[in-house]
C-alpha atoms as a PDB file:
ATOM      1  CA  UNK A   1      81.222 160.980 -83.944  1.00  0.00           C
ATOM      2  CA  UNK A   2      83.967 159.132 -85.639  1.00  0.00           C
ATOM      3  CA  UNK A   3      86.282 157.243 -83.819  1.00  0.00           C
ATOM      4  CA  UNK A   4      90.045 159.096 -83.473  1.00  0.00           C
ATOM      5  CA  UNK A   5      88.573 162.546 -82.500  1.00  0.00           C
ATOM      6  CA  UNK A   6      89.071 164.291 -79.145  1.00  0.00           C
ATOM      7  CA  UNK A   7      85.900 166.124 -78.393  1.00  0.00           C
ATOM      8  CA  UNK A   8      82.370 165.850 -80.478  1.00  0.00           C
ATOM      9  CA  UNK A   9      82.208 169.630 -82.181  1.00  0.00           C
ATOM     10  CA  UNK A  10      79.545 168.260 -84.100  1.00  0.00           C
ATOM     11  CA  UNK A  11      77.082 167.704 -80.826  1.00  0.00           C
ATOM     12  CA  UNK A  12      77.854 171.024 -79.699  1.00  0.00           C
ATOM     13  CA  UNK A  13      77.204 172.363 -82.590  1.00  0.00           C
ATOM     14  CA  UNK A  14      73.871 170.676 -82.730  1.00  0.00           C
ATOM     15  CA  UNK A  15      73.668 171.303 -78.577  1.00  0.00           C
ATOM     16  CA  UNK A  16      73.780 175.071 -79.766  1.00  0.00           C
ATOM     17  CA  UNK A  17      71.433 174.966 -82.492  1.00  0.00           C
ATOM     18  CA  UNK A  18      68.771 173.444 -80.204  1.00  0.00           C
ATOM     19  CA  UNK A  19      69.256 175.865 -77.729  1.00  0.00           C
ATOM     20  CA  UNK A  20      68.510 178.496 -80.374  1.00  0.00           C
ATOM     21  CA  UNK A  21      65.687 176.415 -81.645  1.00  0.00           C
ATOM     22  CA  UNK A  22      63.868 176.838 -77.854  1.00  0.00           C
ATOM     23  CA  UNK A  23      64.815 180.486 -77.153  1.00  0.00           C
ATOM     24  CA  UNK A  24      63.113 181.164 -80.712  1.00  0.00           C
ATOM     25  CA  UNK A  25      60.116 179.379 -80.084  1.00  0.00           C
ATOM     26  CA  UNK A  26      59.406 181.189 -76.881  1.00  0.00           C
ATOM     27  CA  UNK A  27      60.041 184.854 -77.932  1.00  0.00           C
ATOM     28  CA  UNK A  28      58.317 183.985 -80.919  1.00  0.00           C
ATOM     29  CA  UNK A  29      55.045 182.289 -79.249  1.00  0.00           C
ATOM     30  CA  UNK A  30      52.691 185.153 -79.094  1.00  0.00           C
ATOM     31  CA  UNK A  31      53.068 185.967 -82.501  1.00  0.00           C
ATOM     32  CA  UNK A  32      50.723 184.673 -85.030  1.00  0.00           C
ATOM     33  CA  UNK A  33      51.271 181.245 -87.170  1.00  0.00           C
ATOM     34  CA  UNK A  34      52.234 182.474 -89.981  1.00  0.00           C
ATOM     35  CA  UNK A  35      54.182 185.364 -88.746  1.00  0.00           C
ATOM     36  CA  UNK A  36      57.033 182.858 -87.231  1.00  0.00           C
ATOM     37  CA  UNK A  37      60.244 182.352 -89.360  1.00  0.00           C
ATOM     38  CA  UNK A  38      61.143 178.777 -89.543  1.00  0.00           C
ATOM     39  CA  UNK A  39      64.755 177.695 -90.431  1.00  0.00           C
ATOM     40  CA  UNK A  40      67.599 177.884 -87.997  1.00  0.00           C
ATOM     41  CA  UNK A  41      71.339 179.545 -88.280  1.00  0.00           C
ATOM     42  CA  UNK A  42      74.461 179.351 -85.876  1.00  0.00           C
ATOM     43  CA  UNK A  43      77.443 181.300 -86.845  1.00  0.00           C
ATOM     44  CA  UNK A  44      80.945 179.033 -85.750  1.00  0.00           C
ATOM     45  CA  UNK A  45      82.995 181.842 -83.958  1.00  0.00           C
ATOM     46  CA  UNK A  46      85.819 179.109 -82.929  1.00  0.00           C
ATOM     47  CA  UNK A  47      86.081 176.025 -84.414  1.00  0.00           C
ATOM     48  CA  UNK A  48      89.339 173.428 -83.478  1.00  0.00           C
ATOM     49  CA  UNK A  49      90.005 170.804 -86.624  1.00  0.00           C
ATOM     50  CA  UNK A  50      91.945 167.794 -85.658  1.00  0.00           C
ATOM     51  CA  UNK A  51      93.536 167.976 -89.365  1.00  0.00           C
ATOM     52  CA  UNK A  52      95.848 165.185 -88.114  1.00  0.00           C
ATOM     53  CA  UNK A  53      93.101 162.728 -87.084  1.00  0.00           C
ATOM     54  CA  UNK A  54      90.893 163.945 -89.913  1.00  0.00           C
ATOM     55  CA  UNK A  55      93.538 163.101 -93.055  1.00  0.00           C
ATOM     56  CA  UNK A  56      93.836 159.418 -91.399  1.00  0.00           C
ATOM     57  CA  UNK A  57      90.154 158.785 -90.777  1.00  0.00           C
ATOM     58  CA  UNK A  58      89.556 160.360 -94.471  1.00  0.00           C
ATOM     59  CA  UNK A  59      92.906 159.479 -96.328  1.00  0.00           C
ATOM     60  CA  UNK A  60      94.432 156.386 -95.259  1.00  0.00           C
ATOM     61  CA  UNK A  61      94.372 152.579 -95.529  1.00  0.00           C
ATOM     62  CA  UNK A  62      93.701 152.247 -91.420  1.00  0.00           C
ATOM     63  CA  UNK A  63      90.484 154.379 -91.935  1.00  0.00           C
ATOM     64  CA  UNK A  64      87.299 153.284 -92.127  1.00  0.00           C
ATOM     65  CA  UNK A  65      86.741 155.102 -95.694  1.00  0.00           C
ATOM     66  CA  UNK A  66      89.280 153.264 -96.825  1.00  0.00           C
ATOM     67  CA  UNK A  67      87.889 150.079 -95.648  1.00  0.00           C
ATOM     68  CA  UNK A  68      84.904 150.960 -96.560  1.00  0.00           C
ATOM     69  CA  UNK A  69      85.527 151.709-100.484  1.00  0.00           C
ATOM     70  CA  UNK A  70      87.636 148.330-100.220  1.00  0.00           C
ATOM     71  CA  UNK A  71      84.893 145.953 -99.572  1.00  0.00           C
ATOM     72  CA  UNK A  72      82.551 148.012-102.115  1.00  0.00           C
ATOM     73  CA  UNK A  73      85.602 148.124-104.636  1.00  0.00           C
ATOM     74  CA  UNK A  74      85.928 144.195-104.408  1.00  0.00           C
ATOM     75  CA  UNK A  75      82.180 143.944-104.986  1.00  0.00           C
ATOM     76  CA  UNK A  76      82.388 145.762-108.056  1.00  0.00           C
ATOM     77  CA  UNK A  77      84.997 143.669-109.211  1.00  0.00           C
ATOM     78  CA  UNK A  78      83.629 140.420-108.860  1.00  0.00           C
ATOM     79  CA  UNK A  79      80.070 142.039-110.361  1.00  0.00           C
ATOM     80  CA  UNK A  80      82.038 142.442-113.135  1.00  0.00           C
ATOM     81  CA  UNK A  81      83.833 139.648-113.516  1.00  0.00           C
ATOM     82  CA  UNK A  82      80.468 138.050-113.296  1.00  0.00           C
ATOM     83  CA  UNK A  83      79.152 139.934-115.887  1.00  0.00           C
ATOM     84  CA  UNK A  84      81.274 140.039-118.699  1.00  0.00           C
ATOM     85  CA  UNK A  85      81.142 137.912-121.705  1.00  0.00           C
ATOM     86  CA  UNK A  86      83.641 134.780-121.810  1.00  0.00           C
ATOM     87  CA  UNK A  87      85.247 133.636-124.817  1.00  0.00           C
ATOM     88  CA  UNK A  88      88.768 132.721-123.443  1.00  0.00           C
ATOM     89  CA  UNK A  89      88.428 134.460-120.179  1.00  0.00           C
ATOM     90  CA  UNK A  90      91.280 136.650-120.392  1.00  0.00           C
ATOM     91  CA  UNK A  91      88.653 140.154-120.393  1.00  0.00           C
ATOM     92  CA  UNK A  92      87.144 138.133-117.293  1.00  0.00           C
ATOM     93  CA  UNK A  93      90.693 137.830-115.817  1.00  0.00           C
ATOM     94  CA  UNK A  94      92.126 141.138-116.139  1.00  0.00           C
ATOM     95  CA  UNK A  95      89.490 142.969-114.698  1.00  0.00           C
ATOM     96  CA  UNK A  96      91.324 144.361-111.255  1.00  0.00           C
ATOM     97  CA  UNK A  97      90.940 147.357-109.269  1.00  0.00           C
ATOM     98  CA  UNK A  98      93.871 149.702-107.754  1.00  0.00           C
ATOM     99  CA  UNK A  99      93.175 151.872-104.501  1.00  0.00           C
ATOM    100  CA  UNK A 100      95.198 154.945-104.625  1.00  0.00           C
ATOM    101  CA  UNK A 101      94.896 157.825-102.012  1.00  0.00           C
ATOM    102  CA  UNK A 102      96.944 161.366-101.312  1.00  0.00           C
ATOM    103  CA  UNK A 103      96.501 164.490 -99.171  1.00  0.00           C
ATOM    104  CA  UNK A 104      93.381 165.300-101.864  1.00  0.00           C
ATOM    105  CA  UNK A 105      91.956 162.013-101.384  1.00  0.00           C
ATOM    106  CA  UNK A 106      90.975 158.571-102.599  1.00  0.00           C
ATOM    107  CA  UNK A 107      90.530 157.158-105.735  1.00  0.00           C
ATOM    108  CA  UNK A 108      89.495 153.656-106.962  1.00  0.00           C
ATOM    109  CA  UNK A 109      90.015 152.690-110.349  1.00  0.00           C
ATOM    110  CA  UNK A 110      88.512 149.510-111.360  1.00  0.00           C
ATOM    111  CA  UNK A 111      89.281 148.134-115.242  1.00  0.00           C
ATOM    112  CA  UNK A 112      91.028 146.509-117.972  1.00  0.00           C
ATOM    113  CA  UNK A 113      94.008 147.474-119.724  1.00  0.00           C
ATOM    114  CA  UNK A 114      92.994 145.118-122.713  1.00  0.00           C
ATOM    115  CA  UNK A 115      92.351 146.850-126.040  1.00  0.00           C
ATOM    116  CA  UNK A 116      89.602 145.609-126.605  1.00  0.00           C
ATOM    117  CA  UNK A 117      87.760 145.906-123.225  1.00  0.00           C
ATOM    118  CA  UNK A 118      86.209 149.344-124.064  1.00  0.00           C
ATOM    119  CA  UNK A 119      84.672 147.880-127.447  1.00  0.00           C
ATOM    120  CA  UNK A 120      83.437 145.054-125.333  1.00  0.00           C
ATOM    121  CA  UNK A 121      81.934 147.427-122.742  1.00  0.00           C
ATOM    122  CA  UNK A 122      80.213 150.451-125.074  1.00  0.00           C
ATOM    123  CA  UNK A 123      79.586 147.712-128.232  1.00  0.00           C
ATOM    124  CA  UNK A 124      80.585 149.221-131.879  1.00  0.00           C
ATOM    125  CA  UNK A 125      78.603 149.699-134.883  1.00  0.00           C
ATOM    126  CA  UNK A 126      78.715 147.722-138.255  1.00  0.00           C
ATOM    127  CA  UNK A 127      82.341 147.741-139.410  1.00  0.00           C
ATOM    128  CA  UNK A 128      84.910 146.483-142.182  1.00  0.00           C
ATOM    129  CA  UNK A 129      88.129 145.170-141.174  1.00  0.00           C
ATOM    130  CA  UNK A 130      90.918 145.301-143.459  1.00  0.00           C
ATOM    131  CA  UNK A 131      94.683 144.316-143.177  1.00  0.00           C
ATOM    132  CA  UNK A 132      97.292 146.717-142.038  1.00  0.00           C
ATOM    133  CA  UNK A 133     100.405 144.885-143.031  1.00  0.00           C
ATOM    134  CA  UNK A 134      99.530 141.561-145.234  1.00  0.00           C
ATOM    135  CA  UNK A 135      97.520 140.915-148.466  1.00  0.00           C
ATOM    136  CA  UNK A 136      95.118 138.761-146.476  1.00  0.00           C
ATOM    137  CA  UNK A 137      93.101 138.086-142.947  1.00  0.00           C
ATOM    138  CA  UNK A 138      94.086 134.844-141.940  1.00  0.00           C
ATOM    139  CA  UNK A 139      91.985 133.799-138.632  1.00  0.00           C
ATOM    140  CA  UNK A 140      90.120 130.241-137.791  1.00  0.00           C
ATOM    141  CA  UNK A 141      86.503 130.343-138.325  1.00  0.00           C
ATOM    142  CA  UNK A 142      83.774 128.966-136.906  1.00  0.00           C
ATOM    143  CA  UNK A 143      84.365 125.181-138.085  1.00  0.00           C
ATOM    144  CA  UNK A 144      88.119 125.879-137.141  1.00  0.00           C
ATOM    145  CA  UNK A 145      88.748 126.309-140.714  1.00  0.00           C
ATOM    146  CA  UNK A 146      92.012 128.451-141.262  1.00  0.00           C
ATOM    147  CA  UNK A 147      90.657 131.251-143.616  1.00  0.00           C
ATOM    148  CA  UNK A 148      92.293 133.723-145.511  1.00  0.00           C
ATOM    149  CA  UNK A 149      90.376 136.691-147.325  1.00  0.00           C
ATOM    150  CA  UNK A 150      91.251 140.422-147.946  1.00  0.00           C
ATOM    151  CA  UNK A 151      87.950 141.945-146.322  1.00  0.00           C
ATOM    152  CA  UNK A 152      86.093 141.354-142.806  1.00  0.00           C
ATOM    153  CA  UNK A 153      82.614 142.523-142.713  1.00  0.00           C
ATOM    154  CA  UNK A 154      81.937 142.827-138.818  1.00  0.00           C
ATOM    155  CA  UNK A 155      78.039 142.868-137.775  1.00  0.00           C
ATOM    156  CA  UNK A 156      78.988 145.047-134.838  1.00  0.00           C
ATOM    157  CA  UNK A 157      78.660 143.837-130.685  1.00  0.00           C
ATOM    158  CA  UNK A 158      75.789 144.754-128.557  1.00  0.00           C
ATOM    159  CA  UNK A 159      77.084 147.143-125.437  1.00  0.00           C
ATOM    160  CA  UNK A 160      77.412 144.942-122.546  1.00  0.00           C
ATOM    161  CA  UNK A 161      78.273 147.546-119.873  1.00  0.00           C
ATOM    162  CA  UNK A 162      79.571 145.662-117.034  1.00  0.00           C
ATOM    163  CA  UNK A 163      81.548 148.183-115.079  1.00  0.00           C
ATOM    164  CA  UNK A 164      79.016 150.797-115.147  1.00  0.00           C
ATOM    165  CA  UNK A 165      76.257 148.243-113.804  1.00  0.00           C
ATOM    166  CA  UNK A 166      78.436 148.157-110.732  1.00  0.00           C
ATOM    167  CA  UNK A 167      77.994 151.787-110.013  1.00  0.00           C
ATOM    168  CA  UNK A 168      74.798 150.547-107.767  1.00  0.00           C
ATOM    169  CA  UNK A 169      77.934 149.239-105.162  1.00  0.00           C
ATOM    170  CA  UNK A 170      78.902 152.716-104.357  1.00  0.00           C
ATOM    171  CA  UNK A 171      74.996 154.219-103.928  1.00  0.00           C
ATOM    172  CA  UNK A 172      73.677 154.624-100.120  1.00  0.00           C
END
């Protein structure tokens, strides 16, 4: 039972449902094999929630759930930080996750707020870049020639989906 709670209705519950288990079994043990139901039921006539002790085990940063989806948070982070591509290392840098919990529950959202972490993460097809405000693209190229020219044919990126790969953090 989880720490905080005053009395274990779980093991009672259980307690009961063994009990029911044995009185079954010997009513039932003159009957033929296949005769006998199996499956067990116990209707709850009074039930006492700690809703108190409940919302701070479940809700709250001294619970262990919220310990617990720290530690597998930070692992996802670092997985990804690991994983992504590195040009300048500013993708690899902003990748940061924020803990949030309320009355409904916990969230984690782990992410970039880069524009361009999304193209990074699903890839993009084959693609022509044009200017928005200028005549001309000016960028360095690859021999850190200054270029300008009015058209960009882009090859496209292969997906590299290094967020979702850290989804195996969070299985049990």
């Amino acid at each position: 039972m989880p720490k905080g709670f005053p009395d274990s209705w779980a093991l009672w519950g259980l307690g009961k449902a063994l009990q029911a288990l044995k009185k079954g079994a010997r009513s039932g043990s003159n009957l033929p094999i296949g005769s006998r139901g199996s499956g067990i039921s116990y209707k709850f006539s009074h039930l006492n929630l700690y809703e108190e002790e409940l919302r701070k085990y479940l809700n709250t940063p001294s619970g262990d759930l919220w310990t617990y989806l720290e530690i597998r948070g930070d692992l996802a982070v670092s997985g990804a930080r690991a994983m992504v591509g590195v040009r300048t290392g500013r993708l690899k840098a902003s990748i940061h996750k924020k803990h949030l919990g309320n009355v409904t529950g916990q969230y984690l959202w782990i992410g970039s707020n880069l524009h361009y972490a999304y193209a990074h993460h699903e890839g993009t097809k084959p693609h022509i870049i044009r200017p928005k405000n200028d005549q001309k693209l000016v960028f360095r190229g690859k021999s850190r020639a200054i270029v300008h020219t009015a058209v960009v044919r882009h090859p496209g990126t292969r997906p590299n989906p290094y967020l979702r790969a850290q989804l195996v953090h969070f299985k049990k």
